[in-house]
Every structure is written in structure tokens, then in C-alpha cells.
Protein backbone atom coordinates (compact mmCIF):
# COMPACT_ATOMS: atom_id res chain seq x y z
CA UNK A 1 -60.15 -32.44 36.24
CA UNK A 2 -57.57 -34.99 37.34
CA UNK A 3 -57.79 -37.06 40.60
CA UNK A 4 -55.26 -38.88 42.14
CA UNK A 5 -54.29 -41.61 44.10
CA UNK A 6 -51.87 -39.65 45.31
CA UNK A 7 -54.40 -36.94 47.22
CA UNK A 8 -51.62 -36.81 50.31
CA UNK A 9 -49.30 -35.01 48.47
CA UNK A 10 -50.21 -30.93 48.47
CA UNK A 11 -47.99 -30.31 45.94
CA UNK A 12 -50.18 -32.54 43.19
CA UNK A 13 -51.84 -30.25 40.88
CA UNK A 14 -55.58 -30.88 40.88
CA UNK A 15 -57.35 -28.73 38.22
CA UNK A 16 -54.65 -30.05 35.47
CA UNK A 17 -54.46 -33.09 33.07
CA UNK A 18 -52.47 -35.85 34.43
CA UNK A 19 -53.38 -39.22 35.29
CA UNK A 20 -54.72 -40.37 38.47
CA UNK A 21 -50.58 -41.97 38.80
CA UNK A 22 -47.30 -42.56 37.66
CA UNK A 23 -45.57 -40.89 34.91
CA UNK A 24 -47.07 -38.42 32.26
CA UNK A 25 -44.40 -36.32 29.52
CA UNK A 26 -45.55 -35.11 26.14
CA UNK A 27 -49.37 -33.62 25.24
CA UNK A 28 -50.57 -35.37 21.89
CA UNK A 29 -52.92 -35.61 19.47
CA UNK A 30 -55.25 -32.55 20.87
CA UNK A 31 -58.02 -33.19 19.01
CA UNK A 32 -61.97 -32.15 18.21
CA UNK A 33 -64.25 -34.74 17.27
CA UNK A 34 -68.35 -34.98 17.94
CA UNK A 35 -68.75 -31.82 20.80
CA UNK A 36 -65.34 -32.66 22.41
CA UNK A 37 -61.72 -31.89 23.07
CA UNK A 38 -59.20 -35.58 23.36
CA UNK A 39 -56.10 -35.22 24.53
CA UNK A 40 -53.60 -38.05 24.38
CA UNK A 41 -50.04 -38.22 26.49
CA UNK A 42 -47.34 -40.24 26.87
CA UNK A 43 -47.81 -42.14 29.84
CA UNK A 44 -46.10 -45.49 32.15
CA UNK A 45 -49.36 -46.80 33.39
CA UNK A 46 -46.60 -48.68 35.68
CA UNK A 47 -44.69 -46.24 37.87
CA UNK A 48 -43.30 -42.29 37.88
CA UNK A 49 -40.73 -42.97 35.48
CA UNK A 50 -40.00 -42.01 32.04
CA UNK A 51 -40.52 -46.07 30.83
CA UNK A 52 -43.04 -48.34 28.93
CA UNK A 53 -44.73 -45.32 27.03
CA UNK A 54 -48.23 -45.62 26.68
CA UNK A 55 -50.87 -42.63 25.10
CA UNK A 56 -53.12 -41.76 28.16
CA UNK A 57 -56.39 -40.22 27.09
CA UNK A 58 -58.88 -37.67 28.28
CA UNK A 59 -61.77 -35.48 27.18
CA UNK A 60 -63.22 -32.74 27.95
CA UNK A 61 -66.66 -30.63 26.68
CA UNK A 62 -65.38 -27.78 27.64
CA UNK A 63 -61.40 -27.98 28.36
CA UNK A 64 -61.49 -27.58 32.33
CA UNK A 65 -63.67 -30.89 32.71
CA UNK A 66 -61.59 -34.11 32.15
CA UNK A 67 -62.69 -37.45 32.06
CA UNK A 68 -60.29 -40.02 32.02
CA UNK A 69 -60.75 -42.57 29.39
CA UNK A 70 -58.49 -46.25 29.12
CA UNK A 71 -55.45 -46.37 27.43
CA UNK A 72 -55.41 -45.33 23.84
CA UNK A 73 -51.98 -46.96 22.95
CA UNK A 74 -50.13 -49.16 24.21
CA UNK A 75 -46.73 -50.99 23.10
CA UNK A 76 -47.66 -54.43 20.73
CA UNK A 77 -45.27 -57.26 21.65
CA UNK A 78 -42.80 -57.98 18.39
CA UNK A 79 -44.59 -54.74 16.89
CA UNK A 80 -42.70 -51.71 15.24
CA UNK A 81 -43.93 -49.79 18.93
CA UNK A 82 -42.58 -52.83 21.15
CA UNK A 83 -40.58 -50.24 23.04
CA UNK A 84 -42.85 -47.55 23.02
CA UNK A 85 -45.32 -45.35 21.61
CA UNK A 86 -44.01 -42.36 21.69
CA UNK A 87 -44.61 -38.43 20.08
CA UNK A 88 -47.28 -38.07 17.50
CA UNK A 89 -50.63 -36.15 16.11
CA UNK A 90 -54.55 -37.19 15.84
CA UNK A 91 -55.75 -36.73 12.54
CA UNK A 92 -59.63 -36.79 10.68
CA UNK A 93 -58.81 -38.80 7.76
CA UNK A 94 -61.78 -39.21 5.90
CA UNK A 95 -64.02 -39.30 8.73
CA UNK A 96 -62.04 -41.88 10.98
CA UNK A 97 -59.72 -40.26 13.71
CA UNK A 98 -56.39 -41.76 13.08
CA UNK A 99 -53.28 -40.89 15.61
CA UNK A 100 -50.08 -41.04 13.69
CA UNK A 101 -47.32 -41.76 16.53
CA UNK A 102 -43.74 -42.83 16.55
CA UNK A 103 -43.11 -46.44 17.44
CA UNK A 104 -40.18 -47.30 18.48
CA UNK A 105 -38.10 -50.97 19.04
CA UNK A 106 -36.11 -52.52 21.38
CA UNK A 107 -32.84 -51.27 19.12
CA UNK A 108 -34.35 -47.82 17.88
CA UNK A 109 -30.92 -46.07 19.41
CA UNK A 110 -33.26 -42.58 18.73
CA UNK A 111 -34.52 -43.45 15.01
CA UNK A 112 -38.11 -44.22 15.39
CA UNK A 113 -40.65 -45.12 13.04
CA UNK A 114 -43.63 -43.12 11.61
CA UNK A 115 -46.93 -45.34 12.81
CA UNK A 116 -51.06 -45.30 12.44
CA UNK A 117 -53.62 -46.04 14.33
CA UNK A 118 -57.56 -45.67 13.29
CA UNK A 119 -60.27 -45.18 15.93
CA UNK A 120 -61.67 -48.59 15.91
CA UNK A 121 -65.28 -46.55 15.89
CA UNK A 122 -65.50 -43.08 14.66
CA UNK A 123 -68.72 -43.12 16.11
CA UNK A 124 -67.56 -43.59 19.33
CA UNK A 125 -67.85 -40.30 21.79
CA UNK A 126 -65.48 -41.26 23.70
CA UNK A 127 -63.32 -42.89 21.30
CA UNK A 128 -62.18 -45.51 23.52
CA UNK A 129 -60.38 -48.00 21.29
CA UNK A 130 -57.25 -47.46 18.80
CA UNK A 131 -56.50 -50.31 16.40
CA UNK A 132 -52.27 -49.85 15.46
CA UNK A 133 -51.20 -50.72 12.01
CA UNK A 134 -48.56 -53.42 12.17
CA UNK A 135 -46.99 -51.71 9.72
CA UNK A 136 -45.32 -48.74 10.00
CA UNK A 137 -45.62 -45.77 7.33
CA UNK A 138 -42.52 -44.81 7.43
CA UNK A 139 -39.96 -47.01 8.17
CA UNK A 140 -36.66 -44.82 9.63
CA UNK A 141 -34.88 -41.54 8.06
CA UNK A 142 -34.50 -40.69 4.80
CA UNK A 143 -31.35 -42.24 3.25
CA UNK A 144 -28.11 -39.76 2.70
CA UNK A 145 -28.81 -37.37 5.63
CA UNK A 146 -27.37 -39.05 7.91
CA UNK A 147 -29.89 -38.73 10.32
CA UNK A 148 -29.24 -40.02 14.05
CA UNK A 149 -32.87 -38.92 15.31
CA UNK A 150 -35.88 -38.92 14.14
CA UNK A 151 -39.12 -38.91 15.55
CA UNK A 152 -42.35 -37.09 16.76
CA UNK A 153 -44.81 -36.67 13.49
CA UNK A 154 -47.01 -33.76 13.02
CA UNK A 155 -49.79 -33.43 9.81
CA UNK A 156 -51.26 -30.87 8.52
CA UNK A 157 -53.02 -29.31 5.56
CA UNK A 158 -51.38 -26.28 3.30
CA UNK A 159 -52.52 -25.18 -0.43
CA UNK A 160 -55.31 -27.89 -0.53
CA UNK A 161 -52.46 -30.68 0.03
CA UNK A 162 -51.60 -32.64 3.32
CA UNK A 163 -48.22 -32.90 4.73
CA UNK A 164 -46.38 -34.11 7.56
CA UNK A 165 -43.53 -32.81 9.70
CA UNK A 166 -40.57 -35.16 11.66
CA UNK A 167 -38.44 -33.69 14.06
CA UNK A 168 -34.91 -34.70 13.29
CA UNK A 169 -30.99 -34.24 14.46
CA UNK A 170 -28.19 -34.79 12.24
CA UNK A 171 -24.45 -36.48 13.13
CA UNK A 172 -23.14 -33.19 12.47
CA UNK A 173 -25.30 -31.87 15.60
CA UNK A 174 -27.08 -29.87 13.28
CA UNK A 175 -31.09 -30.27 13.87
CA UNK A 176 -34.03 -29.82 11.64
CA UNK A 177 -37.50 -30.35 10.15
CA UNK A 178 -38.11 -32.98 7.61
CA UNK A 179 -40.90 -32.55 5.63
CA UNK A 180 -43.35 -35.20 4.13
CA UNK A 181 -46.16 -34.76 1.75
CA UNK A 182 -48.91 -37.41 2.90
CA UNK A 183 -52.47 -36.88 1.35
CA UNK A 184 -52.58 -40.81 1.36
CA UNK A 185 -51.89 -41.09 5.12
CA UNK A 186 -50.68 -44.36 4.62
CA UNK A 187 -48.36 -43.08 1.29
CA UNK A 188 -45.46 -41.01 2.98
CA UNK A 189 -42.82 -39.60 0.22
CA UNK A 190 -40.01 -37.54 1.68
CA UNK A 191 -39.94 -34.28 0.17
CA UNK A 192 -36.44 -32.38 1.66
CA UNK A 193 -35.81 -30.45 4.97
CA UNK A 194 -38.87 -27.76 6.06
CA UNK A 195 -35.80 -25.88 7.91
CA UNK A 196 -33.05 -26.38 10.14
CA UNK A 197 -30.71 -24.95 12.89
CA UNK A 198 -28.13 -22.89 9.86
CA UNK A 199 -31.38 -20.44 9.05
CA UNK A 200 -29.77 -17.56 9.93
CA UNK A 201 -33.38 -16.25 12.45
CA UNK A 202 -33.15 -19.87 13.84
CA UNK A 203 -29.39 -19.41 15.02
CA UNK A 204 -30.55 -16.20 16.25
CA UNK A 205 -33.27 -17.13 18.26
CA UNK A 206 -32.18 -20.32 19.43
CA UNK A 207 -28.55 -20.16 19.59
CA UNK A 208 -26.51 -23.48 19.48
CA UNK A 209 -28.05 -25.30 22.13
CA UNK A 210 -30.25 -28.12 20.20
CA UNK A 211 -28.54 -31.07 18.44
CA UNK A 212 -32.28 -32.13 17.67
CA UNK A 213 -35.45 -30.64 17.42
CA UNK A 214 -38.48 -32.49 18.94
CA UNK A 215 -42.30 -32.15 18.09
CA UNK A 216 -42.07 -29.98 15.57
CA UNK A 217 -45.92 -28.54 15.28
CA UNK A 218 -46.79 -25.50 12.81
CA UNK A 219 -49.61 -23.23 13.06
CA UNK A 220 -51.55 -20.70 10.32
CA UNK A 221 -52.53 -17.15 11.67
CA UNK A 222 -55.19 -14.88 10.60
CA UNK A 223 -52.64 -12.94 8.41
CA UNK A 224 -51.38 -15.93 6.36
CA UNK A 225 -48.28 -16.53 8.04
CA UNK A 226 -47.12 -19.04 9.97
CA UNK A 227 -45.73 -19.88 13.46
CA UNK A 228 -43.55 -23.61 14.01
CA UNK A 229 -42.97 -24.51 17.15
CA UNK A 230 -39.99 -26.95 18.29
CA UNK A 231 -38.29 -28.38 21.55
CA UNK A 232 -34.62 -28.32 22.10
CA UNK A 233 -32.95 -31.44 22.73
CA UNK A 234 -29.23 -31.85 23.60
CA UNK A 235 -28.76 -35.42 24.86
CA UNK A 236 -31.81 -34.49 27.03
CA UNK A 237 -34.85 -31.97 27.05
CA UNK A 238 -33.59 -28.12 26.92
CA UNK A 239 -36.32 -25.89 26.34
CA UNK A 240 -38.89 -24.53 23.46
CA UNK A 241 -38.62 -22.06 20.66
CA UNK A 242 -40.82 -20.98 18.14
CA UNK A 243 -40.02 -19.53 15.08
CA UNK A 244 -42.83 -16.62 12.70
CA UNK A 245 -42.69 -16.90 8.69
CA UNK A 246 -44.76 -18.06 6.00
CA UNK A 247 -44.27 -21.03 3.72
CA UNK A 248 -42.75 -21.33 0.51
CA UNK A 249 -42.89 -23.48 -2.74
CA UNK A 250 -39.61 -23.87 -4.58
CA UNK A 251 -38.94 -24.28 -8.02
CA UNK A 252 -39.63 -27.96 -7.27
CA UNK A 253 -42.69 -27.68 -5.80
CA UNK A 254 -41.14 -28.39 -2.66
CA UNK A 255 -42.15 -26.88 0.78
CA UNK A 256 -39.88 -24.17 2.67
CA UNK A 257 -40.32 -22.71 5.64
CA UNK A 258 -38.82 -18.78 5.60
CA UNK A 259 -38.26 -17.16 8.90
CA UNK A 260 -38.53 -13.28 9.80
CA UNK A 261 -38.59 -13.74 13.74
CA UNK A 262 -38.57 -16.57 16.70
CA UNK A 263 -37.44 -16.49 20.27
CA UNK A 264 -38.12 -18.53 23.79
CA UNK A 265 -41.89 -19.98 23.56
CA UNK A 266 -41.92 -20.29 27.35
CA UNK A 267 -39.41 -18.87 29.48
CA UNK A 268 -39.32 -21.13 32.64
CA UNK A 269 -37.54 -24.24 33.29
CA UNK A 270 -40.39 -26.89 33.26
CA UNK A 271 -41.98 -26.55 30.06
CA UNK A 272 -41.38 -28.67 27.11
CA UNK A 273 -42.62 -30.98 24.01
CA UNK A 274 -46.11 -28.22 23.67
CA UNK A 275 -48.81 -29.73 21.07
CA UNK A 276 -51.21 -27.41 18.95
CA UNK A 277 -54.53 -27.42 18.10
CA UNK A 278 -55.61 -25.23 15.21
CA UNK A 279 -59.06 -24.24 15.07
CA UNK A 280 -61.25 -22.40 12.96
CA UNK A 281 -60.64 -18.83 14.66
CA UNK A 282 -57.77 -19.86 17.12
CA UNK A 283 -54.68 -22.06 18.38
CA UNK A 284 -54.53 -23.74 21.50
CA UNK A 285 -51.09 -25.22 23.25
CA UNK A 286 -50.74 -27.85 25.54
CA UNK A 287 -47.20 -27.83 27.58
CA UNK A 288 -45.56 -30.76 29.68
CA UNK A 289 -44.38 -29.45 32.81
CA UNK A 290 -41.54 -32.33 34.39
CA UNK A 291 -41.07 -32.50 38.07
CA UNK A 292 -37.76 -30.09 39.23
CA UNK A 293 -37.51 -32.30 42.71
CA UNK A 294 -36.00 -35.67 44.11
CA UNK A 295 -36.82 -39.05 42.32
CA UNK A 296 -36.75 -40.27 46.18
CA UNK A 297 -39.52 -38.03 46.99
CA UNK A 298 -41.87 -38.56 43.29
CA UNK A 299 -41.18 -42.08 44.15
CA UNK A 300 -43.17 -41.48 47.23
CA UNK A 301 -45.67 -38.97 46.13
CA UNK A 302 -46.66 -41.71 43.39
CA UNK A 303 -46.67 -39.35 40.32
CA UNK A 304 -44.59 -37.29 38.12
CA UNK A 305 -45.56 -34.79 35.39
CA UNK A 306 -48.89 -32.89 34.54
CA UNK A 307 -49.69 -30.77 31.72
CA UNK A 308 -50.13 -26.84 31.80
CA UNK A 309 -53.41 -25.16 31.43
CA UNK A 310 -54.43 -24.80 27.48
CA UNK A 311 -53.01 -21.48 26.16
CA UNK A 312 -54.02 -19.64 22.98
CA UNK A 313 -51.00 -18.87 20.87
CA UNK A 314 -50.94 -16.05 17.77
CA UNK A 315 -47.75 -13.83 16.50
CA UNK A 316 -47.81 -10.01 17.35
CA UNK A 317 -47.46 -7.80 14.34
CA UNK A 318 -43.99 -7.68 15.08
CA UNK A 319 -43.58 -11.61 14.89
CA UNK A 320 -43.54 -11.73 18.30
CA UNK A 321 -45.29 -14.86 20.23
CA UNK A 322 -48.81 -13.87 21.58
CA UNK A 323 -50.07 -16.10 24.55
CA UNK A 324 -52.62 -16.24 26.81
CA UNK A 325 -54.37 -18.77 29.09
CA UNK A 326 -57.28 -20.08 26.63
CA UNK A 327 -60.91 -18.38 27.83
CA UNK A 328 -62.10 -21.13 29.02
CA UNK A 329 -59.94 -21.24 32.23
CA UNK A 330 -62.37 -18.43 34.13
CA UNK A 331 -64.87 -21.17 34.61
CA UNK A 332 -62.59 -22.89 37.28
CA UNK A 333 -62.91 -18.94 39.21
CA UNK A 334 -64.91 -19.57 42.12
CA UNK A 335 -68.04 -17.42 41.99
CA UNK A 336 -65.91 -14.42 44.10
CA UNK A 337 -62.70 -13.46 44.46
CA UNK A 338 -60.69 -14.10 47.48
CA UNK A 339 -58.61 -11.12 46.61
CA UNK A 340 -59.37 -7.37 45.65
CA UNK A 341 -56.76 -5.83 46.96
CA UNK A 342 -52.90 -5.76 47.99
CA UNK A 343 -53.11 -8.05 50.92
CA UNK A 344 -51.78 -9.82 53.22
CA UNK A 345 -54.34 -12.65 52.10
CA UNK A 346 -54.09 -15.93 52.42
CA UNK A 347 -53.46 -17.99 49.16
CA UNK A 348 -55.15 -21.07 48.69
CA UNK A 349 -53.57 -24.39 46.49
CA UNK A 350 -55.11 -23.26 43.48
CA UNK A 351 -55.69 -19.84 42.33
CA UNK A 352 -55.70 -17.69 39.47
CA UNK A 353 -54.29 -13.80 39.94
CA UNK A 354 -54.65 -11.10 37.97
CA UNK A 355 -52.31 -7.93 39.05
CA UNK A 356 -52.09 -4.72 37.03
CA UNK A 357 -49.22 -2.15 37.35
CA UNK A 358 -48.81 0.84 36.86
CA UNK A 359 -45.42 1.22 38.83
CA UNK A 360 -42.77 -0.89 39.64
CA UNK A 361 -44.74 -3.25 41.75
CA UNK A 362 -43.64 -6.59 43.87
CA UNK A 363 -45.82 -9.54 44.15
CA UNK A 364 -44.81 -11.82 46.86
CA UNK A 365 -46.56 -15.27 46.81
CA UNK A 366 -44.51 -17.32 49.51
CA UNK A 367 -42.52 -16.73 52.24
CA UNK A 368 -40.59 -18.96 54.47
CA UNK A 369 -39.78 -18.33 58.44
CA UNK A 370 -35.96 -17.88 57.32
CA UNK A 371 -37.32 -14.79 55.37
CA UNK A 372 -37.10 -16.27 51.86
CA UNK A 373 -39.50 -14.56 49.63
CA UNK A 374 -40.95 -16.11 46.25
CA UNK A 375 -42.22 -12.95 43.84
CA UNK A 376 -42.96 -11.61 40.96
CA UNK A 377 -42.02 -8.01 39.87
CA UNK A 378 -43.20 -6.19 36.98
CA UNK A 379 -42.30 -2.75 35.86
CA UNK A 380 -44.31 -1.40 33.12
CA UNK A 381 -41.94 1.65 32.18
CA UNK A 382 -39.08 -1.19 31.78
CA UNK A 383 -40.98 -3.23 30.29
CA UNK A 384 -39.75 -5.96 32.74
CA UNK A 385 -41.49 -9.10 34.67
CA UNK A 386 -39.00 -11.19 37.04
CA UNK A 387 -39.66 -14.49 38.91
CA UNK A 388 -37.25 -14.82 42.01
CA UNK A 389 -37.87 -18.13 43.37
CA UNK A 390 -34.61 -18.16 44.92
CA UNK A 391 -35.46 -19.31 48.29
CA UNK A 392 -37.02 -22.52 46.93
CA UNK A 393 -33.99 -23.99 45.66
CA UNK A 394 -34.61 -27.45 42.84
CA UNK A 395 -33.12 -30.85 42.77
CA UNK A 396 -33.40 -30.95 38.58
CA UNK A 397 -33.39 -29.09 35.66
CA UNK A 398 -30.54 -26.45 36.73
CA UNK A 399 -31.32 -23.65 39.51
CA UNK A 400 -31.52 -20.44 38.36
CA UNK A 401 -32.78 -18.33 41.01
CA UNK A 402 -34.17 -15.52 39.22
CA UNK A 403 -35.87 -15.41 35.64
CA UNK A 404 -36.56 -12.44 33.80
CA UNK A 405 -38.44 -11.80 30.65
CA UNK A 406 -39.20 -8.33 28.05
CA UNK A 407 -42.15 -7.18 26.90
CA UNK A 408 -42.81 -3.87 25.17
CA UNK A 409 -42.57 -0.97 27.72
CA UNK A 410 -45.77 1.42 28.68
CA UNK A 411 -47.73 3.05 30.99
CA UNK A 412 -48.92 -0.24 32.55
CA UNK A 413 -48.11 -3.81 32.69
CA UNK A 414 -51.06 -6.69 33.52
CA UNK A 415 -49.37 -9.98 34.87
CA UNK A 416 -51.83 -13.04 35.68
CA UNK A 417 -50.33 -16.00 37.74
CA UNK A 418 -52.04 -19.66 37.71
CA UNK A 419 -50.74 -21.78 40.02
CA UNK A 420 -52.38 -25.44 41.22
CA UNK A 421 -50.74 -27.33 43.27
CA UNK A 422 -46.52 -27.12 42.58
CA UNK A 423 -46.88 -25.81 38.71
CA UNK A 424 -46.49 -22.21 38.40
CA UNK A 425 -47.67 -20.72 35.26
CA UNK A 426 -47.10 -16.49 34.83
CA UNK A 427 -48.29 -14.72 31.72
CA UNK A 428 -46.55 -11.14 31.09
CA UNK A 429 -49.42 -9.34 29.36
CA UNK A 430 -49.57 -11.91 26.07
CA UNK A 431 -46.11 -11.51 25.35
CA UNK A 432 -44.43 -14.01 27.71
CA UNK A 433 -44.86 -17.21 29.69
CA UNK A 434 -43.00 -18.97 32.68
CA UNK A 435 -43.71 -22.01 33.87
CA UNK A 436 -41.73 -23.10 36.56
CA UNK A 437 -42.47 -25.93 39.63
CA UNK A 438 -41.83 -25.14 43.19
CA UNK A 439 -42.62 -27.31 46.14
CA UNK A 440 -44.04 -25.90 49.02
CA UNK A 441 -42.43 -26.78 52.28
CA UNK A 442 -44.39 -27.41 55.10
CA UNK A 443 -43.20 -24.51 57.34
CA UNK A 444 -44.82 -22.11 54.25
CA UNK A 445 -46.60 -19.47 54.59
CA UNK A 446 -48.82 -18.87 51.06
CA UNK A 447 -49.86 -15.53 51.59
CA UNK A 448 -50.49 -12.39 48.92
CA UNK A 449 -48.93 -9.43 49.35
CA UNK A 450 -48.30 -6.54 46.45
CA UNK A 451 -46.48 -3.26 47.19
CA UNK A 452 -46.74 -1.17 44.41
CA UNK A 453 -48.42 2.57 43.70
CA UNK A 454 -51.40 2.39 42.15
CA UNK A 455 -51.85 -1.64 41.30
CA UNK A 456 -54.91 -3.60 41.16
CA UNK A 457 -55.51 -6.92 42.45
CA UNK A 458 -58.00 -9.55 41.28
CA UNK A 459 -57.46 -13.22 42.84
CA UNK A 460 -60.29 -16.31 42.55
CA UNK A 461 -59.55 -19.99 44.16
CA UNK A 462 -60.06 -22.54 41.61
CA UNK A 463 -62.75 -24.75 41.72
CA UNK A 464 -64.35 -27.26 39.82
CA UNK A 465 -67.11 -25.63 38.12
CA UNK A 466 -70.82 -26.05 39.17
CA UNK A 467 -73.26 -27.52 36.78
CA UNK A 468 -74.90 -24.94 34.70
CA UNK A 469 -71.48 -23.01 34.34
């Protein structure tokens, strides 16, 4: 997994992708190609700010193991991506892995441009080298929409046709989904809006808090619907949503996007811009988690930003989000578990938790010598699961002491908790997600301890696994 320079910090997450330093935001391109999973991010190669956006690049066999690989993209003086290289996709086109990104200029004022880049050899395990297009695909917005941002491509394939999705905001504050039919990659022709923030299950489930939606990414499930997934930008990152539905041709032939249910995709304060992977029999998700502390202090700790564990992502029946941590994750459980029962046990760095209940149970995970407790309580019959990090208070991203999320009530409710380093990442059964950061002080104490009738306790330390596992 990742290594830093940065090793003095304790709060660096070591079993995550992020680069060895300096800044890392938005997954991209999560892609499959000859045995193994690439993952592309935006990434300053320069220092932990959000500034001279490169795509970072790792793979993995197996989606724990990372190797590092150079630079994928980087910005091309006098180029359409002189100011950046910002959100985009990896795509197979015709054999060649081609990343389809969003450039963006010295004046871009938050219209970028749609750009490609082929692998310069498809051969190439470990795809090390990108060749950019100096011309982009797509040049800026559509005209008569009056669209003031636009970026962050997404491709994919529907009724034997490809297509593309932008994410989009409009001067009215109103944001969308533009839609783009693309089977030439490098032939784009604007086809009308996928969906936007008037739907009627969109306003519901999002509210009015987006003026733009970024990195739009849709999904099939086994039942032939759909699930699109967007982040909520006001002026800055909000949050995530996803919206359930199937797609639609109009009397035009034209793409539509028709809604029956959405909500919050992750519930916690330090999760945005997610990127999908669709594969044969599943859907994996990638999350950014931002740093909730000081500049001061990730100015000294030399880093800022990681990306969450991969997560498999479905719809419920209902329409509901299903999410999980993706399989894969038990090979970083040491070879026993540190934890069997309701404590008190130490807690190491990393560690992945497993707590069923059967009554209203309390999880504490930190404590502080002024008495502060971080937990986690779930209560099956309610239906409830609440994060009270109260004591650990945040220098970004608001503070909002307690977070609470619903999931269908019952006789018994199983929560599992991965955290690494400061990231925090709680699954509610696979109904919910919270990802939150907190910051361990140094007068700490990490130690387990669950009160609660009846619950049962699994905990492993994560490790690197072993070869053979």
C-alpha cells in the first residue's frame, strides 16, 4: 500500500492509496487492463495543496497491494491542460487504454475542456506512459445553456452505443448532467441534458444545496436499472448523492435518465468526487477523503488527502444504496484477531471491526483524559447507527459533533468500522457509510470498549498481506 515520506506523522493512513507526499483529491480512471486494477488521481507532485494537478497512478493485482507508478498526466505548457489536468475516466477503446480528462487553461474561470490521452503502449503492464492529444474533443459547453461549469467526463456503453457524461452548473444555479453520444471517442456530439437538479426525486434527495454537480459516474445493476452518482458543489465541495432509475430513449432518440429514488451516498463529512468501476458481476467505488485539520499542521505533516478503501456499490430492492467494503479488504486482517470480545483492548493504527447488535449497544473507540469519548452506537430495533466524535473537535469542513444515519429496523444490526491512520470509514449493515477524519492527540487513549447485551465483537490489525495470501 502507500508509503510515505511523511512516516512521523501517526495520523497518515498507511494501508490506503495516496502518494508517498503532497496533495491527492479526486479517484480516476479505475481501470482493468492485463491482470490489474490502475487507479489514477489528481495529484500536486509539488506540495499539500490543491495546485498544479497532475494524474498520480497506481496498480494493484489484487486492490490492497499498490505500486506506485510515475506520473500519468501532467499539465503541457501552451496546451488545452496548461492549468491542469483535472476530473476524468480511463477507457478501452479499441484495445488502447485512453483516459479522457478535463484540461483546463490559465483563463478556464470553471469551463474546462473535454481531453484524450492514449496509453503510449497498450502492451505495457504497467502502463507507464500517456501521450495527451493537443487537441481537445470537446472544446467548452454547449452553446445556449448558459453553462458556467463544466467539467469531469465519464463514458460508458448503453444499448450497444457509447456515451459520455459532463458534470455541469448553470447561471441560474441550477446543476445537471450533460449527455454526449461518443462511439468515435474523438467525435463528441452533444445530445441534451441526462438530468438535472428540477427532477422532482433529485430535489428530494438532494435538496437545494448544489449549484453544480461534479463527476457525474453511472452504473448498471443486475436488474437493469441504473444508479448515477454525483458530488455537490456550491462554490466549494459539499457532499455526494446518488440517485436509482433506469434510462430512457425519447422520441428523439435521445438519452434520459428517470429517477424513482436517491439520497446521501456517504454520510460523513470527508468524502467526495467517488469514481466507479463496473465489472462483469459488480461495482466498485473509490472516495476522496480531504483533510478536516489545520493547513499549518498538513504543511508540516507533508501530505494531504488519501483515498477510502474500494467499496462495492448496488441499489436495494427498494432503490436504496447498497455498500460494502469490496471482499478483497480481509486480506489486510492479520492472521488473528486482536479482539473477540467487548474489551477494554487496546486498538492499534489500523484495524478493521466487526460488531453485531442485538441491543442498543455503544462502541467507544477513543477516549481522552478530559473524559471525551469517540463512539459509535447502533440500535437495531431503531434502526439507528450514530457517530459522536464530539470530543475531537475539526479545523475544516464544518463541526458537527454527532452524525446519525437509518437503516431498516430488526432484530439485529452488524456495524464494521475501518479505520487507518486519521480516516474513519463505518458501514451500517450495507445500507450506509460515514467517512469522517479525526486526529488523534497525543494524550489518546485508543482502546475498545462495547457495552451492549448480547453483542459480538470481531477486531483484526491490518497488515500488509504475506505472500501466498
Amino acid at each position: 500500500m502507500s508509503r510515505t515520506t511523511a512516516s512521523h506523522d501517526p495520523d497518515a493512513p498507511r494501508f490506503r492509496v495516496r502518494p508517498p507526499a503532497n496533495w491527492v483529491n479526486d479517484p480516476n480512471g479505475p481501470f482493468h487492463w492485463h491482470g490489474r486494477y490502475h487507479l489514477f488521481f489528481q495529484h500536486n507532485p509539488d506540495a499539500p495543496v490543491h495546485a498544479n494537478v497532475h494524474w498520480g497512478h497506481v496498480s494493484s493485482p489484487d486492490l490492497v497491494r499498490w505500486r506506485h507508478h510515475p506520473v500519468a498526466l501532467a499539465p503541457t505548457p501552451g496546451g488545452p491542460d496548461e492549468a491542469g489536468c483535472w476530473s476524468g475516466c480511463v477507457v478501452d477503446d479499441d484495445g488502447v487504454p485512453t483516459a479522457v480528462y478535463t484540461g483546463v487553461d490559465r483563463d478556464h474561470t470553471g469551463l474546462g475542456t473535454i481531453c484524450l490521452a492514449p496509453a503510449a503502449d497498450p502492451g505495457d503492464e504497467a502502463l507507464a506512459e500517456w501521450t495527451p492529444l493537443p487537441t481537445p474533443v470537446v472544446a467548452g459547453p454547449p452553446d445556449g445553456l448558459d453553462v458556467v461549469m463544466f467539467r469531469d467526463p465519464f463514458v460508458f456503453w448503453h444499448g450497444g452505443r457509447r456515451w459520455a457524461l459532463v458534470g455541469a452548473g448553470h447561471a441560474d444555479g441550477t446543476p445537471s448532467v450533460l449527455l454526449y453520444g461518443c462511439d468515435d471517442l474523438s467525435d463528441w456530439r452533444f445530445t441534451g441534458v441526462l438530468i438535472n437538479g428540477a427532477d422532482p426525486v433529485a430535489t428530494a434527495a438532494f435538496g437545494d444545496t448544489a449549484v453544480g454537480w461534479e463527476c457525474p459516474q453511472l452504473c448498471a445493476t443486475p436488474d437493469g436499472d441504473w444508479m448515477l452518482v454525483v458530488s455537490l458543489w456550491d462554490k466549494e465541495p459539499r457532499s455526494t448523492g446518488y440517485l436509482t432509475g433506469h434510462l430512457e430513449d425519447d422520441a428523439d432518440g435521445r438519452l434520459r435518465f428517470a429517477a424513482r429514488a436517491g439520497g446521501r451516498l456517504d454520510h460523513g463529512r470527508d468524502f467526495y468526487a467517488p469514481a466507479l468501476l463496473q465489472e462483469a458481476d459488480r461495482t466498485l467505488l473509490w472516495g476522496w477523503s480531504w483533510e478536516a485539520r489545520a493547513q499549518k499542521e498538513v504543511d508540516r505533516a507533508g501530505w494531504a488527502g488519501v483515498l477510502t478503501v474500494p467499496r462495492e456499490v448496488g441499489v436495494h430492492p427498494d432503490g436504496s444504496l447498497r455498500a460494502v467494503p469490496a471482499p478483497e479488504v480481509h486480506l489486510l486482517r492479520a492472521a488473528d484477531p486482536f479482539a473477540t470480545g467487548p474489551g477494554p483492548t487496546p486498538l492499534p493504527r489500523a484495524y478493521d471491526l466487526t460488531v453485531t447488535a442485538r441491543t442498543p449497544t455503544v462502541v467507544r473507540l477513543l477516549r481522552s483524559p478530559c473524559g471525551a469519548e469517540l463512539t459509535v452506537h447502533v440500535d437495531p430495533a431503531r434502526g439507528t447507527v450514530t457517530l459522536d466524535r464530539g470530543g475531537w473537535p475539526r479545523a475544516a469542513h464544518g463541526d458537527q459533533a454527532v452524525v446519525t444515519v437509518d437503516v431498516p429496523c430488526g432484530e439485529e444490526l452488524t456495524v464494521r468500522v475501518l479505520v487507518d491512520g486519521s480516516l474513519y470509514e463505518v458501514f451500517a449493515g450495507d445500507r450506509a457509510m460515514v467517512t469522517e477524519r479525526v486526529y488523534r492527540r497525543p494524550d489518546d487513549v485508543a482502546e475498545l470498549l462495547v457495552t451492549g447485551d448480547g453483542a459480538t465483537v470481531t477486531g483484526w490489525e491490518q497488515v500488509l498481506p504475506t505472500p501466498g495470501r
